[in-house]
C-alpha atoms as a PDB file:
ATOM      1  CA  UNK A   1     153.832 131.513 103.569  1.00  0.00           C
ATOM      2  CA  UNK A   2     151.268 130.489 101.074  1.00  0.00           C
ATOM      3  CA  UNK A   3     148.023 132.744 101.277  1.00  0.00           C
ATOM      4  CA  UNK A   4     144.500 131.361 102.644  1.00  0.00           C
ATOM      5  CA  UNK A   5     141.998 131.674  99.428  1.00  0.00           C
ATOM      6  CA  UNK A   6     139.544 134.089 100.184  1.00  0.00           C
ATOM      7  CA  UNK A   7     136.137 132.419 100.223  1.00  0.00           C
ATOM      8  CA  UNK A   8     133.852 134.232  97.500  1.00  0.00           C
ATOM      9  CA  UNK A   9     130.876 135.759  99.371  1.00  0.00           C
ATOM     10  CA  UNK A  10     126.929 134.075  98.253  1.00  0.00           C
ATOM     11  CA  UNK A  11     125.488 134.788  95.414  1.00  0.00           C
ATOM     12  CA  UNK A  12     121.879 136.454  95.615  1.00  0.00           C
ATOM     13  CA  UNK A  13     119.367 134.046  95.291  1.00  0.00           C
ATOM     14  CA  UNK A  14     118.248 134.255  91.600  1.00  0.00           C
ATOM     15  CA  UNK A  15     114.953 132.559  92.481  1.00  0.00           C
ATOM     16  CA  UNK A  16     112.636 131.751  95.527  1.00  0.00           C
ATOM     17  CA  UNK A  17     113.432 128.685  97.636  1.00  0.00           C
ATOM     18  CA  UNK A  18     110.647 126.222  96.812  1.00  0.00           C
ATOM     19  CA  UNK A  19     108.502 124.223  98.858  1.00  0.00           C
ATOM     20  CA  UNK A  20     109.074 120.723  98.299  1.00  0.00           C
ATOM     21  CA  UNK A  21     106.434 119.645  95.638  1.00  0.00           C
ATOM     22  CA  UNK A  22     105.925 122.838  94.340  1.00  0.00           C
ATOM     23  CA  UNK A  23     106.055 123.372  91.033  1.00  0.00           C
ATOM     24  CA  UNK A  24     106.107 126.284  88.732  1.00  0.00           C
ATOM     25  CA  UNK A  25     103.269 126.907  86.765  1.00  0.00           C
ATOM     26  CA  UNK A  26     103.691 130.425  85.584  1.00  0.00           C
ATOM     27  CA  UNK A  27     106.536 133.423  85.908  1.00  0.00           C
ATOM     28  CA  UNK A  28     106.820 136.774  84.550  1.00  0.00           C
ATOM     29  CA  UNK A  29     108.069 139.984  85.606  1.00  0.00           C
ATOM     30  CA  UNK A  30     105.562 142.491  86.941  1.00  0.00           C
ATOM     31  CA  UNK A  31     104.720 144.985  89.806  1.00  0.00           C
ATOM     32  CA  UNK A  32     102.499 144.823  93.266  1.00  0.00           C
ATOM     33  CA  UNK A  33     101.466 146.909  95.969  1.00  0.00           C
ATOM     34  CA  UNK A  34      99.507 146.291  99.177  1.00  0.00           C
ATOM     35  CA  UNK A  35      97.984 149.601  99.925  1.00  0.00           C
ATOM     36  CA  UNK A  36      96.574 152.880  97.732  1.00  0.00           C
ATOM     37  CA  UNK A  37      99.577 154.911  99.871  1.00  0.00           C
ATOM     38  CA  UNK A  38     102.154 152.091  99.000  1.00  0.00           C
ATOM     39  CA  UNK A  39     104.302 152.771  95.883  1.00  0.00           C
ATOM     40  CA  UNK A  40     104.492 150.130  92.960  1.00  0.00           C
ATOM     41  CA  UNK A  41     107.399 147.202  93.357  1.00  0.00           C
ATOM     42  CA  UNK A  42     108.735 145.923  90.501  1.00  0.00           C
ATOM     43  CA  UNK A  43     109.105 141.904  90.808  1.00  0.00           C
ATOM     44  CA  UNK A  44     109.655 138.826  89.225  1.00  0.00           C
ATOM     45  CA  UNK A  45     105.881 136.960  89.644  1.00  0.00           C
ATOM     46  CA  UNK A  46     105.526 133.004  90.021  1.00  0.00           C
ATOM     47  CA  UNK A  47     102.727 131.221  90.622  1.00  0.00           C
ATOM     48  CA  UNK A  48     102.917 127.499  91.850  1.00  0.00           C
ATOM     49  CA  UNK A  49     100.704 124.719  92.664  1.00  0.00           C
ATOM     50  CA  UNK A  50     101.100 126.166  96.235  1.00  0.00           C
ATOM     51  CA  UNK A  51     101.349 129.724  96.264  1.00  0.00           C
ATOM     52  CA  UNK A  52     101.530 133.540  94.639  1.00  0.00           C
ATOM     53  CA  UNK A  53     105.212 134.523  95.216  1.00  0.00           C
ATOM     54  CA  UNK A  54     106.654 138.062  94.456  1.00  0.00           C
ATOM     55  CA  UNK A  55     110.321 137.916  94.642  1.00  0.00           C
ATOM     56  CA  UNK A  56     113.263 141.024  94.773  1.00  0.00           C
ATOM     57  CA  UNK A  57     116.341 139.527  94.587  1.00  0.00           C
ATOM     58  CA  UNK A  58     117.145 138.087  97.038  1.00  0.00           C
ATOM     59  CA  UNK A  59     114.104 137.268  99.080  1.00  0.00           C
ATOM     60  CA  UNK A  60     110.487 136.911  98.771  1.00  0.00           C
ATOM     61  CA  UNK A  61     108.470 140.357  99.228  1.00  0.00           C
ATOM     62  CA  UNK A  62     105.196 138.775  99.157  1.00  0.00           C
ATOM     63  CA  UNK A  63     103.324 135.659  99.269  1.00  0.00           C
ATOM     64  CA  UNK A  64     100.263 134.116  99.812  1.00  0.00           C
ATOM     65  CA  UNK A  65      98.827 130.086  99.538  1.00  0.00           C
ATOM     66  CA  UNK A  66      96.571 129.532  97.530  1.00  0.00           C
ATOM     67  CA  UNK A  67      94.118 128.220  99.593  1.00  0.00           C
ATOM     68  CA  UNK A  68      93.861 131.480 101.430  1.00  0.00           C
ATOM     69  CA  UNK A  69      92.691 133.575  98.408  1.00  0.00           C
ATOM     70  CA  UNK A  70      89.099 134.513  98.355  1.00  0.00           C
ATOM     71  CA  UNK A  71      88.341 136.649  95.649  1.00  0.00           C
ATOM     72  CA  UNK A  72      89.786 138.344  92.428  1.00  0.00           C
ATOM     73  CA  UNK A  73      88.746 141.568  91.110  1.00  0.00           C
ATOM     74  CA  UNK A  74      89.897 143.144  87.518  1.00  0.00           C
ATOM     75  CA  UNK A  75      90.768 146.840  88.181  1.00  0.00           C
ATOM     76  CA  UNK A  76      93.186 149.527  86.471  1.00  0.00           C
ATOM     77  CA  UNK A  77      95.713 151.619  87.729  1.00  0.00           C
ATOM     78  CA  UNK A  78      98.613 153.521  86.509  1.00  0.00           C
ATOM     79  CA  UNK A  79     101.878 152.064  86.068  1.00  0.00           C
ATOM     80  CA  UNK A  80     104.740 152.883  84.130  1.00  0.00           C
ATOM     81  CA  UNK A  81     103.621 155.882  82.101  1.00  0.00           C
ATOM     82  CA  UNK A  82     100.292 154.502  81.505  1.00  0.00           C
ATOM     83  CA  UNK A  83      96.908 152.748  82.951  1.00  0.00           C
ATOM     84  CA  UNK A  84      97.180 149.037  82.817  1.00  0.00           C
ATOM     85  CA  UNK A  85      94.362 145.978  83.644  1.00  0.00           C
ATOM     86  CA  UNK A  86      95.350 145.386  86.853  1.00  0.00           C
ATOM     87  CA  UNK A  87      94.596 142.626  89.264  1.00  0.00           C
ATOM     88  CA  UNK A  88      93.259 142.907  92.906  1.00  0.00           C
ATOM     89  CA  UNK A  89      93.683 139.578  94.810  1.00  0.00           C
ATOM     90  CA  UNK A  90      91.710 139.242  98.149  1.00  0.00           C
ATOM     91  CA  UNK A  91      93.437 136.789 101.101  1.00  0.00           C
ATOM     92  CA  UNK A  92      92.796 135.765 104.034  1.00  0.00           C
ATOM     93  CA  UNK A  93      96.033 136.523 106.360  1.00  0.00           C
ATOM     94  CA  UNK A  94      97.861 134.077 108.005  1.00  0.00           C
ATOM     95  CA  UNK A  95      96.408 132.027 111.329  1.00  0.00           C
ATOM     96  CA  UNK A  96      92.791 133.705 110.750  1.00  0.00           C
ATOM     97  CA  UNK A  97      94.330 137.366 110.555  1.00  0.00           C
ATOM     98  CA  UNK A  98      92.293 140.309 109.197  1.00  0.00           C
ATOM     99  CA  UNK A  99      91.631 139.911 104.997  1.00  0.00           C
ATOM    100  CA  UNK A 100      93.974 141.693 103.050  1.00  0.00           C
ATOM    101  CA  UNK A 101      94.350 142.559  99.774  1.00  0.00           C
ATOM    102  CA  UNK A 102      97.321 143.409  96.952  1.00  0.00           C
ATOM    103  CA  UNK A 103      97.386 144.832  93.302  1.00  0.00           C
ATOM    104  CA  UNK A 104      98.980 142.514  91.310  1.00  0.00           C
ATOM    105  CA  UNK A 105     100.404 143.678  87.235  1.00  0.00           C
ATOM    106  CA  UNK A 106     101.464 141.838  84.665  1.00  0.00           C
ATOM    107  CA  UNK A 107     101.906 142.088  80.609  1.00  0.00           C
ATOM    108  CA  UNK A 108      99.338 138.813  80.565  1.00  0.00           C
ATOM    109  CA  UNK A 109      97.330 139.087  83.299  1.00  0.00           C
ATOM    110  CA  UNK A 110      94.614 137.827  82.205  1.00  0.00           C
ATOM    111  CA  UNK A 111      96.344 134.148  81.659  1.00  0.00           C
ATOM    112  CA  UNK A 112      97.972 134.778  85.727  1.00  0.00           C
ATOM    113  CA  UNK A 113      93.711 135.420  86.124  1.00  0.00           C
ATOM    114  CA  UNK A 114      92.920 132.512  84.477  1.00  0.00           C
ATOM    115  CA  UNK A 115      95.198 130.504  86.143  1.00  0.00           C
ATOM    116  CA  UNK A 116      94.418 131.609  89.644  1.00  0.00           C
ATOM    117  CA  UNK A 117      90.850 130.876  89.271  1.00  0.00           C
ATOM    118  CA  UNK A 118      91.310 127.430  88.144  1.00  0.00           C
ATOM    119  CA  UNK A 119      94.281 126.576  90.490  1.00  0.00           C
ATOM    120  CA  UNK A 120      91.763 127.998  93.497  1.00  0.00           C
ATOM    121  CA  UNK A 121      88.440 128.193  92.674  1.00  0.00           C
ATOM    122  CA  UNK A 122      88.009 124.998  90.154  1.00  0.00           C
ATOM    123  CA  UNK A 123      85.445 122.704  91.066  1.00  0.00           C
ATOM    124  CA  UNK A 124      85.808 118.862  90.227  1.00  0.00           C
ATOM    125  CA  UNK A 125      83.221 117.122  89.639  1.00  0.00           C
ATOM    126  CA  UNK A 126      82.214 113.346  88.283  1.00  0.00           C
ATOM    127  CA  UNK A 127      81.951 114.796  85.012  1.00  0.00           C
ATOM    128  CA  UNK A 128      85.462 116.308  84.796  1.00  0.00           C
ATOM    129  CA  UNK A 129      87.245 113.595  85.982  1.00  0.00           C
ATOM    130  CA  UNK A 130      85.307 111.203  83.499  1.00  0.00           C
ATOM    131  CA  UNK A 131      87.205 113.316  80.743  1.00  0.00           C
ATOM    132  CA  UNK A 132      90.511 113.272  82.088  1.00  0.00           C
ATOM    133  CA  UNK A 133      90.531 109.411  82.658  1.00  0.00           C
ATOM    134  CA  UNK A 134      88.967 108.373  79.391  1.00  0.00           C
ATOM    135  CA  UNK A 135      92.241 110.130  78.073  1.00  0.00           C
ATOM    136  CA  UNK A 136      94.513 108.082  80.400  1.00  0.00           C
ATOM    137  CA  UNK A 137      95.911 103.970  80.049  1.00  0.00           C
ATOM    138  CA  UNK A 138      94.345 102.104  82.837  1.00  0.00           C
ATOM    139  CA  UNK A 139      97.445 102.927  85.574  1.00  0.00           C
ATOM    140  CA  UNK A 140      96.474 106.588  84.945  1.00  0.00           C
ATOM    141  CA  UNK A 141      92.382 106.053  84.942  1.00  0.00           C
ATOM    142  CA  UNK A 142      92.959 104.505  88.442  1.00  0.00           C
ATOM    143  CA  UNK A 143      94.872 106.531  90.035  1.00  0.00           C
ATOM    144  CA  UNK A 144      92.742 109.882  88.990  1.00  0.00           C
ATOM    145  CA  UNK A 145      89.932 107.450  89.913  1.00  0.00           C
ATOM    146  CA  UNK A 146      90.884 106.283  93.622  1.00  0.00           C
ATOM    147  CA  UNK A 147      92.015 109.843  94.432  1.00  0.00           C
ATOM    148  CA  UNK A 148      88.719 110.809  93.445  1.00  0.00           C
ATOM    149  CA  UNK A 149      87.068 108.811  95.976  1.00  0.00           C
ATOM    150  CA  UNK A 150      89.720 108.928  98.494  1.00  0.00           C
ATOM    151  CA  UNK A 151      91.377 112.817  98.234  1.00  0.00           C
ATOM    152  CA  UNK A 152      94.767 111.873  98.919  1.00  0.00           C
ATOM    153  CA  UNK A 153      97.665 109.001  99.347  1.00  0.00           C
ATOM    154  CA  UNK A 154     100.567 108.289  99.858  1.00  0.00           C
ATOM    155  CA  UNK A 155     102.825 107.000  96.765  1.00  0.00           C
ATOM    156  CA  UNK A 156     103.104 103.355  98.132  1.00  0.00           C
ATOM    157  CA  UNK A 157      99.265 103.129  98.337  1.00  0.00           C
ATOM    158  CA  UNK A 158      99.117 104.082  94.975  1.00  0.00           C
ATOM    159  CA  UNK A 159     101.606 102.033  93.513  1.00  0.00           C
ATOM    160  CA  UNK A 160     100.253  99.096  95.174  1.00  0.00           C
ATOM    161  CA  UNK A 161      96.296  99.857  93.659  1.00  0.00           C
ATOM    162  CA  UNK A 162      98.264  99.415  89.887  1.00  0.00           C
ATOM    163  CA  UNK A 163     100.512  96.596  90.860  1.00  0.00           C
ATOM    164  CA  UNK A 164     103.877  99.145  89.891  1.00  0.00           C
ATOM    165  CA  UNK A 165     107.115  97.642  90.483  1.00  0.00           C
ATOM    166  CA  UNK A 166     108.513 101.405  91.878  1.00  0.00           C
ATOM    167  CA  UNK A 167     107.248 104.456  92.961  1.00  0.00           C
ATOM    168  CA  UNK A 168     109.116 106.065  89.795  1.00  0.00           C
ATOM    169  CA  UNK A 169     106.112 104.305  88.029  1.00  0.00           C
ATOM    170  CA  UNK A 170     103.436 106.368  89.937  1.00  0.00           C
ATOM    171  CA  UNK A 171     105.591 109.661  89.562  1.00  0.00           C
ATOM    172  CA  UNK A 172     105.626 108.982  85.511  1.00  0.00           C
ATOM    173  CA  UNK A 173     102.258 108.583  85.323  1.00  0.00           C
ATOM    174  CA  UNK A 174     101.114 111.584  87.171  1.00  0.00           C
ATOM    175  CA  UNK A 175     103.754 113.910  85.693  1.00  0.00           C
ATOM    176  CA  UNK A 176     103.354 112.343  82.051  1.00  0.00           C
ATOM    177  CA  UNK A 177     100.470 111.480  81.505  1.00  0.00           C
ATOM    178  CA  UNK A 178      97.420 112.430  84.188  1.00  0.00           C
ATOM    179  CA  UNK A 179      98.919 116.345  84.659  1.00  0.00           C
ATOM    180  CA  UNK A 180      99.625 117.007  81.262  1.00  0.00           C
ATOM    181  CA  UNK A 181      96.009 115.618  80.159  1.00  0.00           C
ATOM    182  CA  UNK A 182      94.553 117.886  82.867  1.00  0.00           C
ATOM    183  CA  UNK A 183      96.621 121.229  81.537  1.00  0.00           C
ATOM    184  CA  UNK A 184      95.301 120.129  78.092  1.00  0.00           C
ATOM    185  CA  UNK A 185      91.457 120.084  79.250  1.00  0.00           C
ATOM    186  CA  UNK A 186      91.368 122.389  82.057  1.00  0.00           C
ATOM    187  CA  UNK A 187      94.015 124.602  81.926  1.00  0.00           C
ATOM    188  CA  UNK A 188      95.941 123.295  85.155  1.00  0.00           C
ATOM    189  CA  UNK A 189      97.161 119.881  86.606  1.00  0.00           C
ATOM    190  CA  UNK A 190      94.608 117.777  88.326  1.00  0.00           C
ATOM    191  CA  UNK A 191      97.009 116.063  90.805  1.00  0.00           C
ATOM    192  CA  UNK A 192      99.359 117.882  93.995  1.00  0.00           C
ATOM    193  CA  UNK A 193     101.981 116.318  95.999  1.00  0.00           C
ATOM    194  CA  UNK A 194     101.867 117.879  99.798  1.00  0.00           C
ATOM    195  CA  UNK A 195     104.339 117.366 102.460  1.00  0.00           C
ATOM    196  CA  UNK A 196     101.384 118.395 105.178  1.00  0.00           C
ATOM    197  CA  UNK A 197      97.768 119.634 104.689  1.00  0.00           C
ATOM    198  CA  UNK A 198      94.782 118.627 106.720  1.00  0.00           C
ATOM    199  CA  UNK A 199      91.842 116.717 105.331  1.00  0.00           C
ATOM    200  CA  UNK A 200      88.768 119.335 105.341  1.00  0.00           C
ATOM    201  CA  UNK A 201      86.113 116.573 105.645  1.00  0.00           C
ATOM    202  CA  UNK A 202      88.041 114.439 108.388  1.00  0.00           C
ATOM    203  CA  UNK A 203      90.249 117.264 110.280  1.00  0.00           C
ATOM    204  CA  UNK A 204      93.375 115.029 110.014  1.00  0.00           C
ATOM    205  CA  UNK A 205      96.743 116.491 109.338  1.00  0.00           C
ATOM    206  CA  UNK A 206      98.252 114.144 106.283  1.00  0.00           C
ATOM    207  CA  UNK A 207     101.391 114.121 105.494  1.00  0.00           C
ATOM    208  CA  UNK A 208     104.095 113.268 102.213  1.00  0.00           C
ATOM    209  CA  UNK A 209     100.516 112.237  99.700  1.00  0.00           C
ATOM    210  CA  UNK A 210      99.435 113.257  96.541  1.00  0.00           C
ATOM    211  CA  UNK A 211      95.859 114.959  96.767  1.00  0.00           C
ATOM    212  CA  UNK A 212      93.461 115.689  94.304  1.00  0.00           C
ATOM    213  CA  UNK A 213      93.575 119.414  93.024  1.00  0.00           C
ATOM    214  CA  UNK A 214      90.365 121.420  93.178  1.00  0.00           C
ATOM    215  CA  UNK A 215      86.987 122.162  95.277  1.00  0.00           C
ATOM    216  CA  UNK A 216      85.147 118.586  95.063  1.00  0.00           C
ATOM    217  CA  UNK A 217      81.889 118.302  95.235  1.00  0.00           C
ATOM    218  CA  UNK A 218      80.505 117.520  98.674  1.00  0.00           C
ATOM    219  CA  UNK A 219      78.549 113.766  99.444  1.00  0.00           C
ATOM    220  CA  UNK A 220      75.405 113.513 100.893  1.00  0.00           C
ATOM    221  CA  UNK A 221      76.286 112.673 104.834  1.00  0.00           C
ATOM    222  CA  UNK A 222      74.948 109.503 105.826  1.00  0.00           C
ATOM    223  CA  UNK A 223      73.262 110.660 108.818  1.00  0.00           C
ATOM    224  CA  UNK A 224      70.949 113.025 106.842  1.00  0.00           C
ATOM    225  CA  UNK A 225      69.780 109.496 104.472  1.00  0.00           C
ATOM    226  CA  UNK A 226      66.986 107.177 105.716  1.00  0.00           C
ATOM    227  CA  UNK A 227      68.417 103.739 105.382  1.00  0.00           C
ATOM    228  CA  UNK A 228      66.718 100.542 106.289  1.00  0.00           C
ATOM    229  CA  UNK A 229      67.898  96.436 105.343  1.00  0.00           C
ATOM    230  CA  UNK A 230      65.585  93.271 105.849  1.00  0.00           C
ATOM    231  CA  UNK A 231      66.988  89.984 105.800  1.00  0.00           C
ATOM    232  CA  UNK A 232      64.092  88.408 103.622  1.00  0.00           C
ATOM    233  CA  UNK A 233      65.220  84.758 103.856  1.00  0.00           C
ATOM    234  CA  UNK A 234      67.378  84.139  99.907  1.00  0.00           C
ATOM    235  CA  UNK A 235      67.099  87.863  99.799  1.00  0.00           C
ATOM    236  CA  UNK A 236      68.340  91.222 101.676  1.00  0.00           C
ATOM    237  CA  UNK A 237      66.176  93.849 100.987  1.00  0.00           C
ATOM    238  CA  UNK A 238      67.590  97.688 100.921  1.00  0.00           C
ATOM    239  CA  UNK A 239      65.145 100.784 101.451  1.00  0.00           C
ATOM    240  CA  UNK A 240      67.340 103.753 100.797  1.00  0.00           C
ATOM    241  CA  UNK A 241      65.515 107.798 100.922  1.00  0.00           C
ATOM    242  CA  UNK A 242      67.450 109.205  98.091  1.00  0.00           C
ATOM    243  CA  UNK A 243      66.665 112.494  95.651  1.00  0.00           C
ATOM    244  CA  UNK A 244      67.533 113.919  92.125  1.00  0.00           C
ATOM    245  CA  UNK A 245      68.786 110.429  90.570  1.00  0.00           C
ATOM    246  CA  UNK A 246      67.414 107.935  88.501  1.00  0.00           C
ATOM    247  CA  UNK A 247      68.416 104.005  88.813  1.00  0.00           C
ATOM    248  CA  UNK A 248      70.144 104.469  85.961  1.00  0.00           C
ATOM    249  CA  UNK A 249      72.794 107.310  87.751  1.00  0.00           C
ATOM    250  CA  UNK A 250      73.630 104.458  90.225  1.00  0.00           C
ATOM    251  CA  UNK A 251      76.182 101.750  90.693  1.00  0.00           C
ATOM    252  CA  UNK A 252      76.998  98.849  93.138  1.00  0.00           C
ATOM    253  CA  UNK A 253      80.183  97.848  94.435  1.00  0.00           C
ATOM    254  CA  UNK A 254      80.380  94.339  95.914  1.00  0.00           C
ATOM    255  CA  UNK A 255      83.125  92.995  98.258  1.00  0.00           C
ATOM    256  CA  UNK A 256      81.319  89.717  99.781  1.00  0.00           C
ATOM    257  CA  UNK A 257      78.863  90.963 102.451  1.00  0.00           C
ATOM    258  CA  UNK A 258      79.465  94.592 101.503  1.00  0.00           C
ATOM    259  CA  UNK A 259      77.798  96.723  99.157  1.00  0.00           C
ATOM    260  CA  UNK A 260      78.401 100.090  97.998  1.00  0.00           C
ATOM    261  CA  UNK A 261      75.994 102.161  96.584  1.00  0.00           C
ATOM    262  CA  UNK A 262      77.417 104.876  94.654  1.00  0.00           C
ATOM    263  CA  UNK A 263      76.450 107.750  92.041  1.00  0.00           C
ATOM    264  CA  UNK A 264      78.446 110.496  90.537  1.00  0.00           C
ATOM    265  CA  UNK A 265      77.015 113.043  88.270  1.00  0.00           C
ATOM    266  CA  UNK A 266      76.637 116.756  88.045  1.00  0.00           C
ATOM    267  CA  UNK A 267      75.456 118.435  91.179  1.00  0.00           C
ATOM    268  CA  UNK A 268      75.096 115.224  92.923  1.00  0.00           C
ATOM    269  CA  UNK A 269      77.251 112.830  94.788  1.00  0.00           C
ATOM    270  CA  UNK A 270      76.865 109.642  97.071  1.00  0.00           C
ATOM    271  CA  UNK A 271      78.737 106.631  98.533  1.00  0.00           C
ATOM    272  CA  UNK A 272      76.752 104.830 100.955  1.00  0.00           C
ATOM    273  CA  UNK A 273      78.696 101.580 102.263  1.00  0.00           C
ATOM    274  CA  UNK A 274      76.281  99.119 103.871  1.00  0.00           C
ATOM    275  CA  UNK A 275      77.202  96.175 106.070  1.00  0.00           C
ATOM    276  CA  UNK A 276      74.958  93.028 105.549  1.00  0.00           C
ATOM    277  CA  UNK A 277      74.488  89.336 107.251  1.00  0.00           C
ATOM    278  CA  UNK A 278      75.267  87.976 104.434  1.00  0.00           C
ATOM    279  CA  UNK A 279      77.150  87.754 101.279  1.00  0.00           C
ATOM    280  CA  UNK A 280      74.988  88.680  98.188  1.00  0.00           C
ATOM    281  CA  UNK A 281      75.568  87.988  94.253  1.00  0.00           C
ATOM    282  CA  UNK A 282      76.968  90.929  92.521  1.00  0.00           C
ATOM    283  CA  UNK A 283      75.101  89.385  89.200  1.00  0.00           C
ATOM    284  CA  UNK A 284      71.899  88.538  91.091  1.00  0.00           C
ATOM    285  CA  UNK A 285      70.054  92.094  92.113  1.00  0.00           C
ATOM    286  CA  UNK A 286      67.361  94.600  91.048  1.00  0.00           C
ATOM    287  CA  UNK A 287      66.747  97.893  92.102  1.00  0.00           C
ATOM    288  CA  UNK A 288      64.063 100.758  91.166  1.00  0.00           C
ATOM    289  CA  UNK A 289      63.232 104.031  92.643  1.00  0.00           C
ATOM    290  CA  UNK A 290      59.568 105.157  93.753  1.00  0.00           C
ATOM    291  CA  UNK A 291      58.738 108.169  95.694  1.00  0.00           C
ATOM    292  CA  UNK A 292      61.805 109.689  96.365  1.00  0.00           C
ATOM    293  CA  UNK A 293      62.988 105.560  97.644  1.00  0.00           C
ATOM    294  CA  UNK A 294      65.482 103.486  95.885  1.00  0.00           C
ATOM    295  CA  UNK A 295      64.480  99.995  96.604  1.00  0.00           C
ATOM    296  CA  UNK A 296      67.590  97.185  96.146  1.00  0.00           C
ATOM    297  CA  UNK A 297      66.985  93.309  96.111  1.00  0.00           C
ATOM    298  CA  UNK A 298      70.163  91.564  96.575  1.00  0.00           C
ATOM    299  CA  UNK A 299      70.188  87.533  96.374  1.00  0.00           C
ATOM    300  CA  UNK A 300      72.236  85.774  99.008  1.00  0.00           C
ATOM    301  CA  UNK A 301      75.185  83.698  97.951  1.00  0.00           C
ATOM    302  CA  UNK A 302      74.848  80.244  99.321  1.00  0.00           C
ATOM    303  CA  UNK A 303      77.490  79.319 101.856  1.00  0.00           C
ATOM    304  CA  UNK A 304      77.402  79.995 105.845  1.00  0.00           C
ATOM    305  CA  UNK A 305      77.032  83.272 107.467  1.00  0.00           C
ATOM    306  CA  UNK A 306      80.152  85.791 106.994  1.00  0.00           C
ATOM    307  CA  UNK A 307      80.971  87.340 110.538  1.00  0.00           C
ATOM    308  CA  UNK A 308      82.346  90.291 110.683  1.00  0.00           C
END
């Protein structure tokens, strides 16, 4: 009788299982600990676009997302027959647990420092984005450009905002182009795919989009701005409380009988969408500012009342 082939038993995982859209960034072999009385564990280190993984072969000793770290601290401890810059990382624990913390060695940790800081605590602004696009064809400017405004889409959306024939299109772009530029200027990629991961300003959970990497800066809520429109016969007039900007920081968006009013510089942000009776001229307006008031003059388009 011929003999059943033994079946060879699994081979250790060499590396972490992945999240889907995570990518490497950096990955070196180091050592951790989580408390003074805890010995040193010798690991292989990766950082992603998601998380700080140490990994013993074959599973995952330690990890933590990046969203939940809170502070870094440069220390030095002794490791391997001598004292070393060392790394302590402060987290907040899963599901609002206590804060921990873990020491964290590498030969080039102060890159793993850098990165950490930019992948967690970078702030994106106007400014920064306005550098990365003016480096980028015009699919790439408007993609980095409606995320921007918008946080986070889904692939169709943003294939349909640059006309692509495929979603292959969008994933060139971003991974060729908009990412690398980003790495270039700031030292880590501007753009994340995420399967789930709810909106901080809206409290929705969003699934399978691309968001925009980094702490944006926060707009103005509308509530908090004194807004008043006249219907002035050929005109609409706009009285609008606003602080810190000159006309010349502002911009209007027209879509028929809606208006944006926008501005995006450093340390100031705003997008305040008004509804008129009636569509206006986007080549027929003036606007100044006086006393902390930006006052906007819009000229109606002739034609019958848009509803709606």
């Amino acid at each position: 009788m011929r003999q059943a082939k033994r079946s060879m038993p699994p081979l250790p995982r060499s590396k972490p299982e992945f999240l889907p859209g995570e990518d490497v960034i950096l990955t070196d072999q180091g050592g951790f600990r989580q408390t003074h009385r805890a010995g040193w564990r010798p690991v292989e280190c990766f950082l992603t676009n998601r998380r700080l993984i140490f990994f013993l072969r074959p599973e995952i000793r330690f990890h933590v997302p990046l969203e939940n770290i809170q502070k870094l601290h440069d220390e030095k401890h002794y490791y391997v027959l001598k004292t070393r810059p060392t790394l302590r990382i402060t987290y907040l624990g899963e599901k609002g647990s206590r804060v921990g913390n873990v020491l964290f060695i590498t030969n080039k940790i102060h890159l793993w420092k850098e990165k950490i800081q930019q992948l967690c605590f970078l702030k994106v602004d106007h400014e920064t984005i306005q550098k990365i696009a003016a480096q980028l064809d015009s699919d790439g400017s408007e993609i980095l450009w409606y995320l921007w405004k918008n946080n986070h889409a889904r692939i169709s959306r943003l294939a349909d905002i640059i006309g692509a024939r495929n979603h292959m299109h969008v994933l060139l772009v971003i991974k060729e182009t908009i990412n690398p530029i980003a790495e270039k200027l700031l030292g880590c990629p501007i753009l994340s795919f995420e399967r789930k991961r709810i909106d901080s300003e809206t409290g929705e959970i969003i699934t399978f989009s691309w968001w925009l990497i980094g702490k944006k800066e926060k707009f103005l809520p509308n509530e908090e701005r004194l807004v008043d429109i006249f219907d002035e016969g050929p005109q609409i007039r706009v009285i609008m409380e606003i602080r810190g900007v000159e006309t010349s920081d502002l911009k209007l968006d027209f879509d028929k009988d809606r208006v944006t009013v926008r501005c995006h510089k450093l340390g100031f942000s705003l997008r305040e969408k008004l509804a008129l009776s009636h569509e206006v001229s986007p080549e027929d307006y003036h606007m100044h500012i006086r006393n902390n008031f930006l006052e906007i003059r819009l000229s109606k388009v002739q034609g019958p009342v848009i509803s709606g």
